[in-house]
C-alpha atoms as a PDB file:
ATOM      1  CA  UNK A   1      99.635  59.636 152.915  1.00  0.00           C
ATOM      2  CA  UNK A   2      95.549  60.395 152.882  1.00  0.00           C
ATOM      3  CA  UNK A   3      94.654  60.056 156.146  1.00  0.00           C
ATOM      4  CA  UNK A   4      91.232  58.532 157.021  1.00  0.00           C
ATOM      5  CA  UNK A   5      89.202  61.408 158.427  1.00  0.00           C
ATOM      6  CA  UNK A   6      90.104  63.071 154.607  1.00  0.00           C
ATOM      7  CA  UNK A   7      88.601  59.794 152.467  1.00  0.00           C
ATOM      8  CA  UNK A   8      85.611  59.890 154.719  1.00  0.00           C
ATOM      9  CA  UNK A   9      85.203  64.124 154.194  1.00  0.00           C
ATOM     10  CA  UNK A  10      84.860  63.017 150.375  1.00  0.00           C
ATOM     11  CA  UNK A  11      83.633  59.640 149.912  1.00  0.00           C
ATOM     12  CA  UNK A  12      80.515  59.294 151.945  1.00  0.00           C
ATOM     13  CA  UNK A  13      79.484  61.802 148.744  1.00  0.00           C
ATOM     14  CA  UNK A  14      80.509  59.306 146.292  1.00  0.00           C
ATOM     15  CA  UNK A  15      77.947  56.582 148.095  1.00  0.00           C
ATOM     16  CA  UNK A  16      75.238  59.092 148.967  1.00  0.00           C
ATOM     17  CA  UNK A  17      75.124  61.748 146.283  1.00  0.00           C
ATOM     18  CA  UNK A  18      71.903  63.022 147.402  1.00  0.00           C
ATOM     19  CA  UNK A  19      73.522  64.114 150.082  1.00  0.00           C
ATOM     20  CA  UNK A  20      74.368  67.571 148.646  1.00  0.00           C
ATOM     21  CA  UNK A  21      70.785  68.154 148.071  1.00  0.00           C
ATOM     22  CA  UNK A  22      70.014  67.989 152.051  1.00  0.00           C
ATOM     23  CA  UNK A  23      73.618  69.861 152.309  1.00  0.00           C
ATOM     24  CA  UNK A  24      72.838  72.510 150.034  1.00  0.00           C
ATOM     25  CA  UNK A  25      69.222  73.196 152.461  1.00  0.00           C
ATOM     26  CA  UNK A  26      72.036  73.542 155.580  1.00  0.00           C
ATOM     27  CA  UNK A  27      73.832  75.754 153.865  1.00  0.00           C
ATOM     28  CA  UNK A  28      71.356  78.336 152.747  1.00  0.00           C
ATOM     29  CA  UNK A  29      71.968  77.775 149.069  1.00  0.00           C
ATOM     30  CA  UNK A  30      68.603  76.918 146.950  1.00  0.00           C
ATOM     31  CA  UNK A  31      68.943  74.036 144.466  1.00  0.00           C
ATOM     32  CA  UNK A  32      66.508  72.147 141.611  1.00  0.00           C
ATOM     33  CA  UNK A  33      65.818  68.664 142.771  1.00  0.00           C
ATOM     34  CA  UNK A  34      68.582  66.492 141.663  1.00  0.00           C
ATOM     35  CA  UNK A  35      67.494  63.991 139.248  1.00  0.00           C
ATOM     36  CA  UNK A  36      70.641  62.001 139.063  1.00  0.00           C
ATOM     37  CA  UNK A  37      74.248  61.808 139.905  1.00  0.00           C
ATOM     38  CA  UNK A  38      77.397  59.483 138.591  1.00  0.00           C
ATOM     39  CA  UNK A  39      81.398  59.519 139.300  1.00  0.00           C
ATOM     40  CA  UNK A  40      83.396  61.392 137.051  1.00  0.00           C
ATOM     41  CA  UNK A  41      87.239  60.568 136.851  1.00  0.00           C
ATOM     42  CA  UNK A  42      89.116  62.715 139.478  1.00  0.00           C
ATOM     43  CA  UNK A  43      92.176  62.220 137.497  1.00  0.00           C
ATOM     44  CA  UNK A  44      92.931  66.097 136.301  1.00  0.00           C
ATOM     45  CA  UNK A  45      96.044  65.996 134.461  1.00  0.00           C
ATOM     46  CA  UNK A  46      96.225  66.792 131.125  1.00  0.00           C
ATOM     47  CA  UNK A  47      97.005  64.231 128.582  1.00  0.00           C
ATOM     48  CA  UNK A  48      97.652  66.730 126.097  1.00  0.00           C
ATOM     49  CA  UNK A  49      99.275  70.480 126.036  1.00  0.00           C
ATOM     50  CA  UNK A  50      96.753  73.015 124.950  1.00  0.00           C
ATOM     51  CA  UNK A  51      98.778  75.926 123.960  1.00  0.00           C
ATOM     52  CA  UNK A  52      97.579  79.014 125.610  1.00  0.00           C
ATOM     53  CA  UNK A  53      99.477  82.686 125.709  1.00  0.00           C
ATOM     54  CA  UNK A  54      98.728  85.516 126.953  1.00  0.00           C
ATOM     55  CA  UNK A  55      99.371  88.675 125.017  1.00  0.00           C
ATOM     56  CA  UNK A  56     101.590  89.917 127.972  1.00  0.00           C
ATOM     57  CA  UNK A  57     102.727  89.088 131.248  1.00  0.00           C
ATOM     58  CA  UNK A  58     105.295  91.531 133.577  1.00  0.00           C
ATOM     59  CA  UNK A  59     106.428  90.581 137.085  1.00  0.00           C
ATOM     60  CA  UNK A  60     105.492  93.662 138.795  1.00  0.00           C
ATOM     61  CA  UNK A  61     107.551  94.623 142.525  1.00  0.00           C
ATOM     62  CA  UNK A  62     105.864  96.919 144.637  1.00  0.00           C
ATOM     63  CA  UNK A  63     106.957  98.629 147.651  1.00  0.00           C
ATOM     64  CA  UNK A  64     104.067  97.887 150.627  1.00  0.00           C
ATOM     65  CA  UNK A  65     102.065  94.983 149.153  1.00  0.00           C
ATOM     66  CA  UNK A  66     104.946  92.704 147.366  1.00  0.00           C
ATOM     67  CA  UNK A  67     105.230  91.346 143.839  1.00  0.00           C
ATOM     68  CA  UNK A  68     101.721  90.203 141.651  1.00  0.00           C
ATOM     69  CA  UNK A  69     101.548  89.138 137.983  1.00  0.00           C
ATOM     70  CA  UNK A  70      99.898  91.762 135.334  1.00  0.00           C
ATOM     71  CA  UNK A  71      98.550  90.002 132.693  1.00  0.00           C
ATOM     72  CA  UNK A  72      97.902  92.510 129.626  1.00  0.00           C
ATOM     73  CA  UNK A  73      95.600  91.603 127.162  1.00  0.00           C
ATOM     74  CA  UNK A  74      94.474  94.024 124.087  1.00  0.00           C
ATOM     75  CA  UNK A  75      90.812  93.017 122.985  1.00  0.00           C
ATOM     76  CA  UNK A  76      89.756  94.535 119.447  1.00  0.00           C
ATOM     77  CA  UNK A  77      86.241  92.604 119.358  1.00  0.00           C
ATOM     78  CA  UNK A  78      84.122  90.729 121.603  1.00  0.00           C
ATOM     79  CA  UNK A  79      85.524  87.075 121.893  1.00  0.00           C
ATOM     80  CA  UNK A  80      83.414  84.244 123.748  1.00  0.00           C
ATOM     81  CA  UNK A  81      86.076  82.287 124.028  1.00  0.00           C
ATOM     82  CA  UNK A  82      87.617  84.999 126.261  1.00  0.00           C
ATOM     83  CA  UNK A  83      84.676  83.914 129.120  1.00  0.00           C
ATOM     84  CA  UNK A  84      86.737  80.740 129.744  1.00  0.00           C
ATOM     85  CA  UNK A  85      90.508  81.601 128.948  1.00  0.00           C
ATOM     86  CA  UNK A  86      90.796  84.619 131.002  1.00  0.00           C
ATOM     87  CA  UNK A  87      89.709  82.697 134.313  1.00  0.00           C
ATOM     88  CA  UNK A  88      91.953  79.871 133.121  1.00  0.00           C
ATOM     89  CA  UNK A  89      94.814  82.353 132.473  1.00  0.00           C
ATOM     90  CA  UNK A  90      93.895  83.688 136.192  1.00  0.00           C
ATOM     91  CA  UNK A  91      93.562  80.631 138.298  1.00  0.00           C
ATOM     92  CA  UNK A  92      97.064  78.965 136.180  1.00  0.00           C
ATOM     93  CA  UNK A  93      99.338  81.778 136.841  1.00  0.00           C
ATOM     94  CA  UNK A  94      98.391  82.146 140.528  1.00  0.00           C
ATOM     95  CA  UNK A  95      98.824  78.493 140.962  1.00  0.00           C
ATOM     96  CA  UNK A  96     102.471  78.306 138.853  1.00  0.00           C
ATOM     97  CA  UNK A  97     103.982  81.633 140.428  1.00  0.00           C
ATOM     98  CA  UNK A  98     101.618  81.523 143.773  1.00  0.00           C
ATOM     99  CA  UNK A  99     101.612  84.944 143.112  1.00  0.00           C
ATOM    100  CA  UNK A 100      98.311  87.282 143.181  1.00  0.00           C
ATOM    101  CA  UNK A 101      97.276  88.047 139.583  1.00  0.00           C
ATOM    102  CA  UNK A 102      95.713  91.531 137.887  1.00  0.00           C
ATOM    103  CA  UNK A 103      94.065  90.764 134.485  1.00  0.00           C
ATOM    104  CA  UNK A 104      93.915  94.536 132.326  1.00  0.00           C
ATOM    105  CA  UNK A 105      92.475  94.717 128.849  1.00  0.00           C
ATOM    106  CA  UNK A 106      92.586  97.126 126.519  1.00  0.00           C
ATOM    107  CA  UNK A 107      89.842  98.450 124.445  1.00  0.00           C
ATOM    108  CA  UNK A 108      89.497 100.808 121.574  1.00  0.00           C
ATOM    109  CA  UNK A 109      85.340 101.195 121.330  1.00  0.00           C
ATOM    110  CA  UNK A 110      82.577 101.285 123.938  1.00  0.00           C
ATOM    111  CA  UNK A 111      80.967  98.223 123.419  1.00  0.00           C
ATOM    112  CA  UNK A 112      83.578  95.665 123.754  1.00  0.00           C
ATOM    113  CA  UNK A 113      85.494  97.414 126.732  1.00  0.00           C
ATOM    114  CA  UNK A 114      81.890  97.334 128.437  1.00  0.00           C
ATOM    115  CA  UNK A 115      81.416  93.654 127.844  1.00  0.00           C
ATOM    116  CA  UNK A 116      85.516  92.679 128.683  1.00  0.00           C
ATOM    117  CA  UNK A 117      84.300  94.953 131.954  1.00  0.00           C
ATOM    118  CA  UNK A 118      81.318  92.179 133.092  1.00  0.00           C
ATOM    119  CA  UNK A 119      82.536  89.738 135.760  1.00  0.00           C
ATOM    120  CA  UNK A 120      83.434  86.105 134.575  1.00  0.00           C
ATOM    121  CA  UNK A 121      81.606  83.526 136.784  1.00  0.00           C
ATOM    122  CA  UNK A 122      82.665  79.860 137.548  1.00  0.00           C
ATOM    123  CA  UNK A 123      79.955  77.871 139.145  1.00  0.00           C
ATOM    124  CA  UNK A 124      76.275  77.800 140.156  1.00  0.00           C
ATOM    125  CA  UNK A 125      74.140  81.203 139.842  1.00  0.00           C
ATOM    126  CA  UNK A 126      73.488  80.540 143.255  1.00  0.00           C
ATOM    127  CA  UNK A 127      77.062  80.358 144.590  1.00  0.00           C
ATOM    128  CA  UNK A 128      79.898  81.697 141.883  1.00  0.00           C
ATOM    129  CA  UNK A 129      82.898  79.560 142.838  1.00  0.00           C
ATOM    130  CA  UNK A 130      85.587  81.686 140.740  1.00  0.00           C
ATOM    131  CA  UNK A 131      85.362  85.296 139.636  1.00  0.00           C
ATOM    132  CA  UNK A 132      87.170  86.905 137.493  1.00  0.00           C
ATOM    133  CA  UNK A 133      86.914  90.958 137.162  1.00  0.00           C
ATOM    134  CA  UNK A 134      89.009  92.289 134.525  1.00  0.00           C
ATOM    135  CA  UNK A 135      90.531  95.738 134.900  1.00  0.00           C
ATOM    136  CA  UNK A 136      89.602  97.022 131.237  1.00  0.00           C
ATOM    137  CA  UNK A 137      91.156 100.912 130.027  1.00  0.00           C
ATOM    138  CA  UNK A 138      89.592 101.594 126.999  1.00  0.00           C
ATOM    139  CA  UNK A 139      87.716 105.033 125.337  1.00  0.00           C
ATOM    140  CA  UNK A 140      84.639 105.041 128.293  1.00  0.00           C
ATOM    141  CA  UNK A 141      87.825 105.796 131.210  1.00  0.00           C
ATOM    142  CA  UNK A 142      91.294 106.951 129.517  1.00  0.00           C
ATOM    143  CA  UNK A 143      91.945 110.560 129.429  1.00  0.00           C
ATOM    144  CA  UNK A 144      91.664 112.298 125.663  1.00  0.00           C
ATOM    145  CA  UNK A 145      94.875 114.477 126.048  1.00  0.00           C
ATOM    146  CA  UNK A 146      94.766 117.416 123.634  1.00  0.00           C
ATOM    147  CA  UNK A 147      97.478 119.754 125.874  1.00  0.00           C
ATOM    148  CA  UNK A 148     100.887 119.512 124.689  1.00  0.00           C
ATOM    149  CA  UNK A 149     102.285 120.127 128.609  1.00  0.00           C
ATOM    150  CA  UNK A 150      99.799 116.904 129.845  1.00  0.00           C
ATOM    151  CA  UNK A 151     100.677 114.712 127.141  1.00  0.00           C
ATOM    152  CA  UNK A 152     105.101 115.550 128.005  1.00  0.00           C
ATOM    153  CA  UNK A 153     104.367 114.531 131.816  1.00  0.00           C
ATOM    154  CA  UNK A 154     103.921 110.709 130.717  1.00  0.00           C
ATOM    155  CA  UNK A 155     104.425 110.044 126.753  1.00  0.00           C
ATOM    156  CA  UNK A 156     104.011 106.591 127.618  1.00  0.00           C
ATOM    157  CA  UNK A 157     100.061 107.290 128.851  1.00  0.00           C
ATOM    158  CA  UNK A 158      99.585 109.720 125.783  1.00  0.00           C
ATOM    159  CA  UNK A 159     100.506 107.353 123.584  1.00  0.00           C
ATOM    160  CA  UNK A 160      98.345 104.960 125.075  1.00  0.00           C
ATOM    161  CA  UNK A 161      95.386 107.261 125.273  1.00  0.00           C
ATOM    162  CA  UNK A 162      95.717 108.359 121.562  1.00  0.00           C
ATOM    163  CA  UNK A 163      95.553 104.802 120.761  1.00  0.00           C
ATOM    164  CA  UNK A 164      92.817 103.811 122.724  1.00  0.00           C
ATOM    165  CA  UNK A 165      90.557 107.071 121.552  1.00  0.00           C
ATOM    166  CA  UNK A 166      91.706 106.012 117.661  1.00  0.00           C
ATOM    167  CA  UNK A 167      87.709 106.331 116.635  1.00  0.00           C
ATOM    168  CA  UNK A 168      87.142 109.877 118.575  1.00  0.00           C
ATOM    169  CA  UNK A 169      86.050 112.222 116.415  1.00  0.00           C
ATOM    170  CA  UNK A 170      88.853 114.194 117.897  1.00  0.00           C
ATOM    171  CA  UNK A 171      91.493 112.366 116.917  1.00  0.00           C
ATOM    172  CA  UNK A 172      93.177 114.637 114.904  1.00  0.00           C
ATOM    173  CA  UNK A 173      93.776 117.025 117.638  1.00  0.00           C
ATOM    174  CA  UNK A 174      95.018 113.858 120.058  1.00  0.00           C
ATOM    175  CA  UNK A 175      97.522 113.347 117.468  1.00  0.00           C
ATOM    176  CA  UNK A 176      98.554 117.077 116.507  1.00  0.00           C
ATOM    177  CA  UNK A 177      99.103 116.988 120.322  1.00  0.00           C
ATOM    178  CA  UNK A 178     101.551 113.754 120.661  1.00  0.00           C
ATOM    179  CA  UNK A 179     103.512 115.080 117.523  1.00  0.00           C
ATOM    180  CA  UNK A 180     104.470 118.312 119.172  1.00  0.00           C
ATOM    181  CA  UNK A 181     105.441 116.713 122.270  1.00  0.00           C
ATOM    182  CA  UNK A 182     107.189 113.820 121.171  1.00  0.00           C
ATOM    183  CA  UNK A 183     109.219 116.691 118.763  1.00  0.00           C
ATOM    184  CA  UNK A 184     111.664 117.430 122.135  1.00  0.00           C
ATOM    185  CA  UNK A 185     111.867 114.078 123.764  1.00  0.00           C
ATOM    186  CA  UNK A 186     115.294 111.595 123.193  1.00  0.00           C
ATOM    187  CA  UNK A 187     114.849 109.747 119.642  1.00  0.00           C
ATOM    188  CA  UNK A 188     115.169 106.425 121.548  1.00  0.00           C
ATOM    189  CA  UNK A 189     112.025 107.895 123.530  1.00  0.00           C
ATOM    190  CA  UNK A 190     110.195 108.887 120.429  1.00  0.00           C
ATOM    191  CA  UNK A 191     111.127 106.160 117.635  1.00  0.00           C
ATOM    192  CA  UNK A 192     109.099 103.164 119.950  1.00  0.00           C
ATOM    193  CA  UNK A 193     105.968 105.899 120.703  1.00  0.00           C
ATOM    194  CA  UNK A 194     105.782 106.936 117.270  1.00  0.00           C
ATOM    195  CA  UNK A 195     105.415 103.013 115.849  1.00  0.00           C
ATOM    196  CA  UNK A 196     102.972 102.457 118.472  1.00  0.00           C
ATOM    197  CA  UNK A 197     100.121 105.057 117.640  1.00  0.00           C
ATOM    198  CA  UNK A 198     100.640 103.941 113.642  1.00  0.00           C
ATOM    199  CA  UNK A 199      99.830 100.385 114.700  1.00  0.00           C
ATOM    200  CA  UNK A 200      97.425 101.143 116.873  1.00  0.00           C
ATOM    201  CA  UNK A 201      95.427 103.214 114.585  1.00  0.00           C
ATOM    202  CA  UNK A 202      95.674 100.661 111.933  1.00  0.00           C
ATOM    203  CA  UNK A 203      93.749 100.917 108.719  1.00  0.00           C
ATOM    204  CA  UNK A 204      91.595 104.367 110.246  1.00  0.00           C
ATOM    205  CA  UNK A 205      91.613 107.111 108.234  1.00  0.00           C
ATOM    206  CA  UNK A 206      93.603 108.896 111.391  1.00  0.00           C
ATOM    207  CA  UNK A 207      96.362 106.776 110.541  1.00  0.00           C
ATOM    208  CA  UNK A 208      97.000 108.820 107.328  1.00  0.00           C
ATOM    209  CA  UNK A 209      96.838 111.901 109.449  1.00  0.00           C
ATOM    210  CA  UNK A 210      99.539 110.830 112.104  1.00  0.00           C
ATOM    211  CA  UNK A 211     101.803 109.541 109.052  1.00  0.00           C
ATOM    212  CA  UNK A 212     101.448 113.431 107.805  1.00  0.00           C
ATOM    213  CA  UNK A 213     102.384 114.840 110.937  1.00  0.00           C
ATOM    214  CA  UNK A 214     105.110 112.358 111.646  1.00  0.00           C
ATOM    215  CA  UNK A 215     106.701 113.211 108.382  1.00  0.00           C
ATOM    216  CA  UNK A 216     106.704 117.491 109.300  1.00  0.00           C
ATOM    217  CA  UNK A 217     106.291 117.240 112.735  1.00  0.00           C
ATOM    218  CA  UNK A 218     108.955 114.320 113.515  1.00  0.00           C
ATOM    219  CA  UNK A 219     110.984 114.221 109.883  1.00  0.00           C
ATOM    220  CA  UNK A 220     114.527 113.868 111.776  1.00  0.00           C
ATOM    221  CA  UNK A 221     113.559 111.145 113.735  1.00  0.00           C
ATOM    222  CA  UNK A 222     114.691 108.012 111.515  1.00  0.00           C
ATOM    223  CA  UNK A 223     111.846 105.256 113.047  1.00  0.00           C
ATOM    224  CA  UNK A 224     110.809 102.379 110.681  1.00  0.00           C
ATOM    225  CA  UNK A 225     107.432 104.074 109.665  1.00  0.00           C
ATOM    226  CA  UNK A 226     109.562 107.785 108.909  1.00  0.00           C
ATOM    227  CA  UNK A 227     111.835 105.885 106.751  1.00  0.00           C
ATOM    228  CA  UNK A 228     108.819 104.298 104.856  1.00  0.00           C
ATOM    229  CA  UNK A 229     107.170 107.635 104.588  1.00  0.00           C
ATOM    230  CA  UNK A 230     110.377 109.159 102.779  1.00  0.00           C
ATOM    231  CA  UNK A 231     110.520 106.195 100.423  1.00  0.00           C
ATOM    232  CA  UNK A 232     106.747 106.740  99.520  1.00  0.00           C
ATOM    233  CA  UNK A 233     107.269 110.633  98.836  1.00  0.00           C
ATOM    234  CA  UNK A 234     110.504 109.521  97.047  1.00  0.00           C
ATOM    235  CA  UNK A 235     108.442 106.952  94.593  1.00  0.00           C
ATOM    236  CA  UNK A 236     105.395 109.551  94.051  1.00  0.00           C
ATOM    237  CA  UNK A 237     107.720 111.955  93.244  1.00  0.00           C
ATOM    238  CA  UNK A 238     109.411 109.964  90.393  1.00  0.00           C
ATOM    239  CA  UNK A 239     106.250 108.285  89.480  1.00  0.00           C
ATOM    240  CA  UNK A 240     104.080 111.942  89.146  1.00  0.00           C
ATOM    241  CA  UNK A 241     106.440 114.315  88.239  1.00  0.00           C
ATOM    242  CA  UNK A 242     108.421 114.346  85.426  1.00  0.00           C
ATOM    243  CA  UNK A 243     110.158 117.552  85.530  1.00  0.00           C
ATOM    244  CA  UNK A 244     114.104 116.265  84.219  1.00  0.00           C
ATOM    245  CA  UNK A 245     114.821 115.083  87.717  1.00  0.00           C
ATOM    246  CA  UNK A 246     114.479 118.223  89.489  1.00  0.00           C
ATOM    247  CA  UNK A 247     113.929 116.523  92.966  1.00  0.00           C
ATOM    248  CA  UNK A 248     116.981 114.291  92.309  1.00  0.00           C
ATOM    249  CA  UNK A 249     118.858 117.258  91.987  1.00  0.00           C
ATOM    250  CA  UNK A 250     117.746 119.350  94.546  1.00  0.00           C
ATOM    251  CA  UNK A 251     120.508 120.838  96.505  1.00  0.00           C
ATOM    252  CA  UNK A 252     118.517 121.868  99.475  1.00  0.00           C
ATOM    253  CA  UNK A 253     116.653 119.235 101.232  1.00  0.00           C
ATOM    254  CA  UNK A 254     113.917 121.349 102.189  1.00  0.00           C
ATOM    255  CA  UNK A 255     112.494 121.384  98.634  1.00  0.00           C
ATOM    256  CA  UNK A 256     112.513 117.558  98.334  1.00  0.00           C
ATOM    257  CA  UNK A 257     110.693 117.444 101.694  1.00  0.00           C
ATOM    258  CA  UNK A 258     107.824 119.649 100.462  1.00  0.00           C
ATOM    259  CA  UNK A 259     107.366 117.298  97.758  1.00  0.00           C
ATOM    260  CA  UNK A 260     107.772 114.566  99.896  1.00  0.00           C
ATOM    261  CA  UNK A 261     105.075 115.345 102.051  1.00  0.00           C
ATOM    262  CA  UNK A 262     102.391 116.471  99.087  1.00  0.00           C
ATOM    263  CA  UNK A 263     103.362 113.207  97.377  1.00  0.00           C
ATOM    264  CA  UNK A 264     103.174 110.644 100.601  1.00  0.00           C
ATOM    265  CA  UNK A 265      99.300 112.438 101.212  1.00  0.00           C
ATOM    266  CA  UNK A 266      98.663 111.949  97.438  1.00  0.00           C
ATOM    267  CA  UNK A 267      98.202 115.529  96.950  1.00  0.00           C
ATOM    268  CA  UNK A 268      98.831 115.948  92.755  1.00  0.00           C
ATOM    269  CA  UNK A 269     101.393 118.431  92.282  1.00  0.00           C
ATOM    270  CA  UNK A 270     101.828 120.545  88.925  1.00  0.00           C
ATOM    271  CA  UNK A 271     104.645 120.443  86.519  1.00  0.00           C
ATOM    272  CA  UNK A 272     104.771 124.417  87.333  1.00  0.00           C
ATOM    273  CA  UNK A 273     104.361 123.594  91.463  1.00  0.00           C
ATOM    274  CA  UNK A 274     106.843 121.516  91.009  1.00  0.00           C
ATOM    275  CA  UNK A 275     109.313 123.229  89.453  1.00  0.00           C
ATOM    276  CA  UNK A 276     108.886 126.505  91.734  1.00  0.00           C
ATOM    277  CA  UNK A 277     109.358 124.036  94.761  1.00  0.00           C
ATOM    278  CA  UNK A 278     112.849 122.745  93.478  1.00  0.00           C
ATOM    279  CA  UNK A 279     114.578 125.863  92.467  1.00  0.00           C
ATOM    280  CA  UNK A 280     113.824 127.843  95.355  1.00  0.00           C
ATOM    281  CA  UNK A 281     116.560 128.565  97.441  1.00  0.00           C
ATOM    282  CA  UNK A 282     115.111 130.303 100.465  1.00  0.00           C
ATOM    283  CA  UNK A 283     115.138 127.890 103.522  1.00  0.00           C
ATOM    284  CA  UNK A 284     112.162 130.014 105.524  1.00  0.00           C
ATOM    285  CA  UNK A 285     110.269 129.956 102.867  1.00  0.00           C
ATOM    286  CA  UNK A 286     110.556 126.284 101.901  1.00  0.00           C
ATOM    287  CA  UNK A 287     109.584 125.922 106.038  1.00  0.00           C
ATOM    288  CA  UNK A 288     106.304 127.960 105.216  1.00  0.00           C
ATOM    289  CA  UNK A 289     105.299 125.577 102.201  1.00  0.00           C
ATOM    290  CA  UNK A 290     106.568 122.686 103.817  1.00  0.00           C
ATOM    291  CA  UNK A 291     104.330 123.292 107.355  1.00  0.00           C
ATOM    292  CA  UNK A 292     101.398 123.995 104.450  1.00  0.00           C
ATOM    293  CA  UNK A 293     102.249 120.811 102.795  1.00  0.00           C
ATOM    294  CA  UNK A 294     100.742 118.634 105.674  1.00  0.00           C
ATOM    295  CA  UNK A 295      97.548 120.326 105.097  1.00  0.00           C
ATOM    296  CA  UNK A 296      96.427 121.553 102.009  1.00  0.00           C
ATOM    297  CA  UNK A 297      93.988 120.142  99.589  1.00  0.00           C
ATOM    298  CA  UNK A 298      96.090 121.256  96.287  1.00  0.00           C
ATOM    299  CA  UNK A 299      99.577 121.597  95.359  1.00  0.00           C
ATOM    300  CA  UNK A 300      98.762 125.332  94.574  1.00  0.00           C
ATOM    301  CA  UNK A 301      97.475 126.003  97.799  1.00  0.00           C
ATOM    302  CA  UNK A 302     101.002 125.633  99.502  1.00  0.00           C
ATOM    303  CA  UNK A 303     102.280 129.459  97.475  1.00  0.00           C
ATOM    304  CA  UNK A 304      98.911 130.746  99.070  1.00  0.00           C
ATOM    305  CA  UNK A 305      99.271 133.837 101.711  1.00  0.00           C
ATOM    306  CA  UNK A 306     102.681 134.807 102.882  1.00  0.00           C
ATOM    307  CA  UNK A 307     105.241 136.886 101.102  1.00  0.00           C
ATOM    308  CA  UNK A 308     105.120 138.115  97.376  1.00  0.00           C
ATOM    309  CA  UNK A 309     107.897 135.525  96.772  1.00  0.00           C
ATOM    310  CA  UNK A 310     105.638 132.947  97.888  1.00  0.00           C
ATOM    311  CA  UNK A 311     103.075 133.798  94.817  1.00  0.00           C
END
């Protein structure tokens, strides 16, 4: 039941709304003359569901300071709209869970983690009623890991980094680096990691680069985006080379995975190449061309340096 000192708190502003403007004096806060004021419906439920998600949202325990709600959002561009939902997202999840709230966004360039960094401001310049501060990771504040032994003490971070740092001009190196030290770690480890960097890189030319090194680097691992790499060096092969099914019939596997690789980078490969690649029979050598494979700019140029069976 309202009680009568609570309808009077409220009311007398519904009668004298030009009370605020002698209030607002009191209070230290400096207002515009008010031209006008008229009742609004206090009625705040909504008639309608608006669907709103969040991109993701973990209960998180703590030891000292008890549980809070990280809400994860990854923010390619800068988005107006993000000015109102992220306070919204804020204010609805501490008011379903009662539960404090930590809003993190992810960037992958400069500018937008810098504006995703500005606080978000609900009310009057002169007195902010809500802000909202995102925590924002992004290329300006994550690590660029190029040491294998950093990257093995938390995969999980490395990955992370080497997708947020997908436009450094560095990249390469970021992702020579996670290749080598996701080669010792548990497949059920690597498989997840290894997804993650290709979709976070995208459409970038880096992306070409990390499917390179996951096929030498990471070619026993059997991930989605492996497996697609072996079918594309499988359909190159058949489609560019036409030496009487020579791949096909390749006893060692280290031949067809030499070819594989030249074919998934688009690197043309000669009838002569070709053929040289599926009859040999030495496994250290095919390791030679095949680690020369994932960076040469010619078929040729694998049979370059090395022994005078490699010429």
């Amino acid at each position: 039941m309202v009680s009568a000192p609570h309808e009077a708190m409220h009311r007398i502003f519904q009668e004298y709304p030009s009370l605020f403007s002698q209030l607002s004096e009191v209070l230290g806060i400096e207002l515009p003359p008010l031209v006008s004021a008229e009742p609004v419906t206090v009625d705040l439920t909504e008639s309608e569901p608006l669907e709103r998600r969040v991109d993701t949202l973990l209960r998180i325990e703590t030891q000292n300071d008890g549980p809070f709600l990280l809400v994860v959002e990854a923010q390619g561009k800068k988005d107006p709209g993000k000015t109102a939902s992220w306070p919204y997202y804020v204010t609805y999840l501490n008011n379903k869970y009662r539960l404090p709230v930590l809003l993190l966004v992810i960037c992958q360039d400069h500018a937008t983690a810098a504006w995703a960094a500005r606080p978000l401001t609900i009310g009057l310049p002169q007195w902010p009623t809500v802000t909202t501060r995102p925590l924002v990771a992004g290329p300006h504040n994550m690590p660029v890991i190029t040491d294998v032994a950093e990257a093995r003490k938390d995969l999980a971070l490395a990955t992370l980094s080497a997708i947020t740092h997908a436009d450094n001009p560095d990249v390469d190196a970021i992702l020579k680096t996670m290749s080598v030290a996701l080669r010792d770690a548990p497949e059920s480890i690597v498989a997840p990691l290894v997804e993650f960097i290709a979709q976070g890189l995208g459409n970038r030319p880096a992306a070409r680069q990390w499917r390179n090194l996951v096929a030498v680097d990471l070619s026993f691992y059997t991930s989605p985006l492996s497996e697609e790499i072996r079918d594309e060096g499988r359909v190159e092969g058949r489609v560019e080379g036409r030496v009487e099914g020579r791949v096909e019939g390749c006893v060692e596997r280290g031949a067809a995975d030499v070819l594989l690789v030249l074919g998934a980078r688009g690197i043309a490969v000669s009838d002569r190449a070709r053929e040289k690649i599926a009859t040999c029979t030495d496994p250290e050598l095919l390791s030679q061309w095949l680690v020369r494979a994932a960076v040469v700019a010619t078929g040729d140029e694998i049979f370059d340096g090395g022994s005078s069976a490699d010429r």
